[in-house]
Protein backbone atom coordinates (compact mmCIF):
# COMPACT_ATOMS: atom_id res chain seq x y z
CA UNK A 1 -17.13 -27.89 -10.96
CA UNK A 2 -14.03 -25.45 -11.38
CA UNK A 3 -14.08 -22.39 -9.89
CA UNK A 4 -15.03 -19.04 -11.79
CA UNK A 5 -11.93 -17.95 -12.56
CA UNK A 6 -11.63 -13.72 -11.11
CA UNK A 7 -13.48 -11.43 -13.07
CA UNK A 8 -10.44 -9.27 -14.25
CA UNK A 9 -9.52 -12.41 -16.75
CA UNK A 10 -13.14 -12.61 -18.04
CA UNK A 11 -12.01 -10.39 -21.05
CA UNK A 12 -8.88 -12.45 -21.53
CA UNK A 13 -10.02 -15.66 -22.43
CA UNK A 14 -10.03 -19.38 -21.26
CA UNK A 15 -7.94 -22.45 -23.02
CA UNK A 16 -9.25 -26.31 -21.82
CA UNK A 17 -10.50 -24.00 -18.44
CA UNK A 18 -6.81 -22.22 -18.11
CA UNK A 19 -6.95 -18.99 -17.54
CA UNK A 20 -4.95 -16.93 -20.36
CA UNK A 21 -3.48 -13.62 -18.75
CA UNK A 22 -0.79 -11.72 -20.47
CA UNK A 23 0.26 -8.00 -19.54
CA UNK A 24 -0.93 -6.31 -22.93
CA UNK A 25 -4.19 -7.49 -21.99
CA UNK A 26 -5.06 -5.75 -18.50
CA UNK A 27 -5.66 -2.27 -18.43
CA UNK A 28 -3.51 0.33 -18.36
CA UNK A 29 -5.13 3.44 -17.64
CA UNK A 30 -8.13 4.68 -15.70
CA UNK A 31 -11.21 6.20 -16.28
CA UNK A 32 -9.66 9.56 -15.77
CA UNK A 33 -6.40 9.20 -17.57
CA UNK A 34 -4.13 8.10 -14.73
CA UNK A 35 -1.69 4.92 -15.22
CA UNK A 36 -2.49 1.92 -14.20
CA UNK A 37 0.92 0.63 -13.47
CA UNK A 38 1.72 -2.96 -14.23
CA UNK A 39 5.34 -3.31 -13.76
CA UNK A 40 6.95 -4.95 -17.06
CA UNK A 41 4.28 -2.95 -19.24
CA UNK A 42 5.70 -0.70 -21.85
CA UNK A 43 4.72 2.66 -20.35
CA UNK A 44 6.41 1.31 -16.81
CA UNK A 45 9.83 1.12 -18.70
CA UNK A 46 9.15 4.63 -20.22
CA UNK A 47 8.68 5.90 -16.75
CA UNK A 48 11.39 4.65 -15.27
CA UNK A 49 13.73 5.85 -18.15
CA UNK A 50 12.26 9.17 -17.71
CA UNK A 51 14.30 9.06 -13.92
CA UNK A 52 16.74 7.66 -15.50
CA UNK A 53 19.35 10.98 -15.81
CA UNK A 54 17.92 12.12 -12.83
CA UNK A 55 18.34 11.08 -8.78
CA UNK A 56 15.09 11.68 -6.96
CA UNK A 57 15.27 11.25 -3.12
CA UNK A 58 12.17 8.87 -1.66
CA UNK A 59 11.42 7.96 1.88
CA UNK A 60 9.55 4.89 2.52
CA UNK A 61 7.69 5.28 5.94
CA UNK A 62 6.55 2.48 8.34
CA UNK A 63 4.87 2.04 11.80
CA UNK A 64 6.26 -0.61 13.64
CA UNK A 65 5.10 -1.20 16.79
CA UNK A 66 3.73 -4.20 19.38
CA UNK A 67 3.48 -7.24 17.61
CA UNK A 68 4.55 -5.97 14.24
CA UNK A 69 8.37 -4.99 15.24
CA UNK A 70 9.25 -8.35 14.48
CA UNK A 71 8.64 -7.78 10.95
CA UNK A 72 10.95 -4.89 10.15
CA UNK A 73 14.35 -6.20 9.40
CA UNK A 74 12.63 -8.84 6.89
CA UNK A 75 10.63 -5.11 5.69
CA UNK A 76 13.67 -3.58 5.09
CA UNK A 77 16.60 -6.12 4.25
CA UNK A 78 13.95 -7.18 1.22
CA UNK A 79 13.48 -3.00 0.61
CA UNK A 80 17.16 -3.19 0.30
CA UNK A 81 17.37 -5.45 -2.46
CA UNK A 82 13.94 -4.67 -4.46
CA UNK A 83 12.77 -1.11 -3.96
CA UNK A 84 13.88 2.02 -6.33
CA UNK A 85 17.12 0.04 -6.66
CA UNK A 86 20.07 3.03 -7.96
CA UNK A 87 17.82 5.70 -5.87
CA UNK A 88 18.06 7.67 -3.33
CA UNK A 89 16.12 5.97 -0.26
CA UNK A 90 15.29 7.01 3.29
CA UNK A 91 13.66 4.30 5.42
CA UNK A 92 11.80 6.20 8.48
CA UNK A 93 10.77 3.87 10.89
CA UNK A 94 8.53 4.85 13.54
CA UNK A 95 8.77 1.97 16.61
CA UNK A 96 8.34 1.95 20.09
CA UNK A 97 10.96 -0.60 20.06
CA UNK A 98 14.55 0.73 18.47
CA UNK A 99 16.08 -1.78 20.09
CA UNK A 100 14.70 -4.23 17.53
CA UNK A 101 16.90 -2.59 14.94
CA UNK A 102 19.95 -3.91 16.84
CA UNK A 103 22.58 -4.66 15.17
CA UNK A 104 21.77 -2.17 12.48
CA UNK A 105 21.02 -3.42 8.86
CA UNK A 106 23.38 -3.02 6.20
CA UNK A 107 22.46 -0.58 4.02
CA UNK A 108 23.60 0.13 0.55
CA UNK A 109 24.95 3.53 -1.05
CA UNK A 110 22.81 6.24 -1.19
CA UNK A 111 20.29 4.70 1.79
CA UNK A 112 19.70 5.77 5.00
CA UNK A 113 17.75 4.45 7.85
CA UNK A 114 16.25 6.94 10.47
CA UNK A 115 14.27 5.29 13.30
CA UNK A 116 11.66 7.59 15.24
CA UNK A 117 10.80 6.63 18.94
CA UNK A 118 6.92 6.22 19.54
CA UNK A 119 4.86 5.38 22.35
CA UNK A 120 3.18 1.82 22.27
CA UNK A 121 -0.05 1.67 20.81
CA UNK A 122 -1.43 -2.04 22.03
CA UNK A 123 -4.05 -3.16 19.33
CA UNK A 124 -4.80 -3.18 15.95
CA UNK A 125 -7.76 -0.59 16.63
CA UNK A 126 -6.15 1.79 18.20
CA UNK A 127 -3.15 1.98 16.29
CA UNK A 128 -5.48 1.95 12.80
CA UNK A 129 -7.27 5.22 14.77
CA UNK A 130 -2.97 7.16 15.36
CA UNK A 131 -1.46 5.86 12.46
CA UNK A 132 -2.88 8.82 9.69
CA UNK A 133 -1.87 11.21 12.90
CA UNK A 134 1.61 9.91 13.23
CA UNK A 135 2.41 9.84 9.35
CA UNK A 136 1.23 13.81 9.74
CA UNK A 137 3.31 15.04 12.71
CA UNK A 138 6.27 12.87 10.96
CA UNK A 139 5.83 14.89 7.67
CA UNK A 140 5.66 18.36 9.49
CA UNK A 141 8.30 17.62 11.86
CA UNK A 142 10.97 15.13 10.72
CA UNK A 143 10.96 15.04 7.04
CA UNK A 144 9.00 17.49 5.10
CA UNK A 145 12.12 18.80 3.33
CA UNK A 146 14.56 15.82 3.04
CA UNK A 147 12.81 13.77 0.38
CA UNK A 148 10.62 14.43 -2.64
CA UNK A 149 8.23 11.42 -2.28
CA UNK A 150 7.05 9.19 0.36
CA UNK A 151 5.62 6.21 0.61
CA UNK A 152 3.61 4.54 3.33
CA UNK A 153 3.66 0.89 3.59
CA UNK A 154 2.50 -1.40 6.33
CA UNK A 155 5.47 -3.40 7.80
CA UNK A 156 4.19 -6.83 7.59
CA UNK A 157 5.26 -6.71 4.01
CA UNK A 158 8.41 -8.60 1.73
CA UNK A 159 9.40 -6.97 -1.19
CA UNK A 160 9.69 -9.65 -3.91
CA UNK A 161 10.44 -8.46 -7.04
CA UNK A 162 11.92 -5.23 -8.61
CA UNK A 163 9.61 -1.79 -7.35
CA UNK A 164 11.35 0.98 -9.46
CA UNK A 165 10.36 4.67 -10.70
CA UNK A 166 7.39 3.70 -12.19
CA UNK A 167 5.39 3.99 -9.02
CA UNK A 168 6.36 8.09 -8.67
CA UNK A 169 3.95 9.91 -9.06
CA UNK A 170 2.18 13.31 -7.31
CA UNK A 171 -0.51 10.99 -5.69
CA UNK A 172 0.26 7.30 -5.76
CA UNK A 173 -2.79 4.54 -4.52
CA UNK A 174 -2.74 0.58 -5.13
CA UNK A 175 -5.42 -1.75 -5.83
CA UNK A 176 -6.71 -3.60 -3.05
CA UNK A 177 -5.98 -7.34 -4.45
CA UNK A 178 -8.94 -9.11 -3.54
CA UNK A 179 -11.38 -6.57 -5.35
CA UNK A 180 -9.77 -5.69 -8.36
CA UNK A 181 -11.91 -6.98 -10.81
CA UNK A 182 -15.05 -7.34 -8.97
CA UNK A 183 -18.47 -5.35 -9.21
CA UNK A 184 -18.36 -1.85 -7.64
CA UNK A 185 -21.17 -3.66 -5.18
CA UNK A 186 -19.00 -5.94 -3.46
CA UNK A 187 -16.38 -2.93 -2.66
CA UNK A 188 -16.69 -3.06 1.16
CA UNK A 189 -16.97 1.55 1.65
CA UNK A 190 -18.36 3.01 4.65
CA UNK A 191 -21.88 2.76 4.05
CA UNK A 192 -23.26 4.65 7.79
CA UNK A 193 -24.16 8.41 6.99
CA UNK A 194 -23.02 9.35 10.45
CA UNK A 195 -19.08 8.43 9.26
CA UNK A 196 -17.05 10.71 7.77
CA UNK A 197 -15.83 8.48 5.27
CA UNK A 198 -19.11 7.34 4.32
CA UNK A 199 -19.45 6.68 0.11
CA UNK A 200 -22.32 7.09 -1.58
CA UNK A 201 -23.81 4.37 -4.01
CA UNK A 202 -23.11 6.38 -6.63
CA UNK A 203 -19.26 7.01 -5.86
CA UNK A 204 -16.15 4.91 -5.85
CA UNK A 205 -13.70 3.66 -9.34
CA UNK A 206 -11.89 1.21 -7.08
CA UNK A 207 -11.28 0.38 -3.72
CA UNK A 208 -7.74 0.81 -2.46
CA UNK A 209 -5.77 -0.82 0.25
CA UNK A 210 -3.86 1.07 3.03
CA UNK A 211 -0.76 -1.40 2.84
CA UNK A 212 0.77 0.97 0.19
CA UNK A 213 0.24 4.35 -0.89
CA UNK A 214 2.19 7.39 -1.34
CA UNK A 215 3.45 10.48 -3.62
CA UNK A 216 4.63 14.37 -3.37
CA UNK A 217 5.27 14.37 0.72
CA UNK A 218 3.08 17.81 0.09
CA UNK A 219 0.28 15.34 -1.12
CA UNK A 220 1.02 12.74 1.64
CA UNK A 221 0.51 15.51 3.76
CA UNK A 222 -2.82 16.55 2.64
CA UNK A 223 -3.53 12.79 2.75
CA UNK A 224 -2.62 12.06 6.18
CA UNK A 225 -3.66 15.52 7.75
CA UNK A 226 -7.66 15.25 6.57
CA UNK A 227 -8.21 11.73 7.36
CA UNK A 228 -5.95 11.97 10.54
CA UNK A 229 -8.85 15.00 11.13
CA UNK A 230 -12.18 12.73 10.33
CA UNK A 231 -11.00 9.82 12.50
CA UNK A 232 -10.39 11.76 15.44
CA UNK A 233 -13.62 13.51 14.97
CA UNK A 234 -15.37 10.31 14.54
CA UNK A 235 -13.81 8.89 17.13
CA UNK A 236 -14.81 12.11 19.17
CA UNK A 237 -18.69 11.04 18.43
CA UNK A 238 -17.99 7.53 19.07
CA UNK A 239 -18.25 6.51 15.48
CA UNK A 240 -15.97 3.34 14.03
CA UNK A 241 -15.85 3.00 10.03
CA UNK A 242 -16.05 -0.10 8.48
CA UNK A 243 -12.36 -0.43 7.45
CA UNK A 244 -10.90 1.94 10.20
CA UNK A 245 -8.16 3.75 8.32
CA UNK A 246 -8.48 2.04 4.93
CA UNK A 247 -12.28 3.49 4.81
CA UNK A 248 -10.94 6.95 5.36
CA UNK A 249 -8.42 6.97 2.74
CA UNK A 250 -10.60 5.10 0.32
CA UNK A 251 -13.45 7.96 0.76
CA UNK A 252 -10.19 10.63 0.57
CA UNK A 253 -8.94 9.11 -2.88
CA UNK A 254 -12.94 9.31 -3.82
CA UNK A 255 -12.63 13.47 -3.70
CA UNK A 256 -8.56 13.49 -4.59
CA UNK A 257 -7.94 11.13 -7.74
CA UNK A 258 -4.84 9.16 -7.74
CA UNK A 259 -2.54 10.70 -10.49
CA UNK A 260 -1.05 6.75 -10.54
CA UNK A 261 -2.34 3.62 -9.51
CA UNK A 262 -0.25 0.84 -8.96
CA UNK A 263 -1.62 -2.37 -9.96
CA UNK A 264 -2.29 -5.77 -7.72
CA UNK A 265 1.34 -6.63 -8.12
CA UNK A 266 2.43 -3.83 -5.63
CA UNK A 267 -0.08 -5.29 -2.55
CA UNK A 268 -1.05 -8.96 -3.00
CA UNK A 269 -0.66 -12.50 -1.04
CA UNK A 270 -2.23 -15.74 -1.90
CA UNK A 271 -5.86 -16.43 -1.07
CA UNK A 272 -9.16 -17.53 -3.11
CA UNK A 273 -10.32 -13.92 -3.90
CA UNK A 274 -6.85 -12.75 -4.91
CA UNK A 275 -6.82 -11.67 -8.34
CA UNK A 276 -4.06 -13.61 -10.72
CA UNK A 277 -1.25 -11.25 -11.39
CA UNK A 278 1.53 -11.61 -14.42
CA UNK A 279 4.01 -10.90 -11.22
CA UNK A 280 3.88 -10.40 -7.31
CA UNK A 281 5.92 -7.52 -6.30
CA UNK A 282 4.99 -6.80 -2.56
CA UNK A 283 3.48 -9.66 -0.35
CA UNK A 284 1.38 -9.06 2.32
CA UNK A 285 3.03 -11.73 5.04
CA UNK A 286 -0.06 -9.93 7.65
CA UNK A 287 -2.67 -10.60 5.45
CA UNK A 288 -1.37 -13.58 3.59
CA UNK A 289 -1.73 -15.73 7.05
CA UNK A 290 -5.21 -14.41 7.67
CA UNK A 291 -5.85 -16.31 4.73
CA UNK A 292 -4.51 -19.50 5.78
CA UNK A 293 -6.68 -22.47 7.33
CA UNK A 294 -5.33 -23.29 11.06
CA UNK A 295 -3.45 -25.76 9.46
CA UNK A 296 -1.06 -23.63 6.98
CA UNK A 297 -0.99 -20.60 10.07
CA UNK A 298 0.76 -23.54 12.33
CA UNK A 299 3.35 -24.42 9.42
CA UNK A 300 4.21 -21.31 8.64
CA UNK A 301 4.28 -20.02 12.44
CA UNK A 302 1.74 -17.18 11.62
C-alpha cells in the first residue's frame, strides 16, 4: 500500500494517489495573526518590497566548532549567493578553529565576515548546553549595536534557494520540518516537571527547530539570555531536557510568540517524515545524513 501522504496535504487533495500541493493552498498565517512565511507567496513579495527603499543591516551568527568547522565555507560561500541578496550582511562566526577560514572567502559588497575565537567544546551535549550562553555574551559584547537583526543558524546548513526580507521580523522562529503538519501529540516538548522547559499538555501551536531562528538583536537577546539562564540552572540540578537547547527555546517561543514564522522551506532535508514543500530554501546537510541508511551516509561521505 502507498504511504499516507503528510498530514499538511490532507486539505489539499489527492489525483490517481499524487499529492496536489500548490502555495495558495498552505497557510499563511497563525493562530495569533503572525505570517506564516512561504517564500513565493504574495504577502512574501509585499514584504520584501516593503525593504525595498530601505538598507537594513543583518548579522547571521554561527557556532562552528570540533567536527562542524568543516562545514563553514560551504555555510557561507552558499550565504553568499542566497541570503538577503542586495543587503547589508555580517557573518559572525564563532570557531575555535580560525584557521579554517584560511584563505578568506570572497565576499560581495556590502558583506563582512567577523570570526570570534572560542574555546573547544568536544560534543554535541555540551556544546547544545554553551551555545544559548555564547550567542548572549556575543550580543552584549561584540555586536549589540552593529546590526538591526540577527539570525542564528546551525552551520551544517546550504543555502539553496533565494532567503530575502521576508524573514525580518521582531521575533523570527521556523517550523521544525518533520512535524509540521502532525498532531500537537506527536510534538516531542519537555514533558519532566523538574525541567525548566517543561510544556504542559495544554500548551504548544508548533514545535520549532533550533537550526534557524532570529529577529530584533534586542529580542535575540532576551532569547538567548533566559534560556542560556534555565539550562545552566538545570544543568546546576543535574537535569537534561529532552531536546537540549531546542526544548528550551521551544518552551521560550511557548510564553514569547513569534511575530513571523518561517515556513518548512527555511529548515528542511529529505527524509520519510519531512513534510513536502513547494521549494527547499535551507538544507540541513547535519540532519539530512542522520536520515540516511548506512548505505547513502557511505556515498555521500556523511
Amino acid at each position: 500500500a502507498s504511504p499516507l501522504p503528510h498530514p499538511i496535504f490532507y486539505a489539499m487533495g489527492m489525483d490517481k494517489g499524487k499529492i496536489m500541493a500548490a502555495v495558495p493552498q498552505t497557510p499563511m498565517e497563525t493562530p495569533w495573526g503572525a505570517p506564516l512565511v512561504w517564500g513565493d507567496s504574495h504577502s512574501s513579495a509585499q514584504r520584501r518590497a516593503a525593504f525595498a527603499q530601505h538598507k537594513v543591516h543583518v548579522g547571521l551568527l554561527a557556532l562552528a566548532v570540533g567536527t562542524y568547522g568543516p562545514f563553514v565555507r560551504r555555510f557561507l560561500s552558499s550565504a553568499e549567493t542566497y541570503f538577503l541578496p542586495g543587503q547589508m550582511v555580517t557573518y559572525y562566526i564563532l570557531t575555535d578553529s580560525p584557521h579554517s577560514l584560511d584563505p578568506p572567502i570572497r565576499l560581495g559588497p556590502e558583506r563582512q565576515l567577523k570570526v570570534v575565537p572560542v574555546t573547544e567544546l568536544p560534543g554535541w551535549d555540551r556544546l547544545a548546553h554553551r551555545r544559548m550562553a555564547l550567542l548572549a555574551e556575543a550580543i552584549n559584547d561584540l555586536f549589540s549595536s552593529e546590526v538591526e537583526y540577527i539570525f542564528c543558524a546551525d552551520v551544517d546548513q546550504e543555502f539553496v534557494a533565494s532567503v530575502g526580507e521576508e524573514i525580518l521580523g521582531d521575533l523570527v522562529a521556523t517550523l521544525h520540518p518533520e512535524l509540521y503538519g502532525m498532531p500537537r501529540s506527536s510534538f516531542p516538548y519537555e514533558a519532566e516537571e523538574v525541567s525548566s522547559a517543561c510544556v504542559e499538555e495544554d500548551e504548544g501551536d508548533y514545535y520549532y527547530t533550533s537550526e534557524l531562528y532570529g529577529g530584533l538583536v534586542s529580542e535575540v537577546n532576551k532569547l538567548a539570555r533566559t534560556c542560556s539562564l534555565l539550562i545552566l540552572q538545570d544543568h546546576a540540578n543535574g537535569v537534561v531536557a529532552r531536546g537540549l537547547e531546542e526544548s528550551y527555546l521551544n518552551r521560550y517561543l511557548i510564553d514569547h510568540r513569534p511575530t513571523c514564522v518561517l515556513s518548512p522551506e527555511y529548515n528542511w532535508w529529505d527524509s520519510e517524515l519531512t513534510a513536502d514543500v513547494p521549494v527547499q530554501r535551507i538544507v540541513s546537510l547535519g540532519r539530512q545524513c542522520k536520515a540516511y541508511d548506512k548505505k547513502r551516509r557511505e556515498e555521500h561521505k556523511c
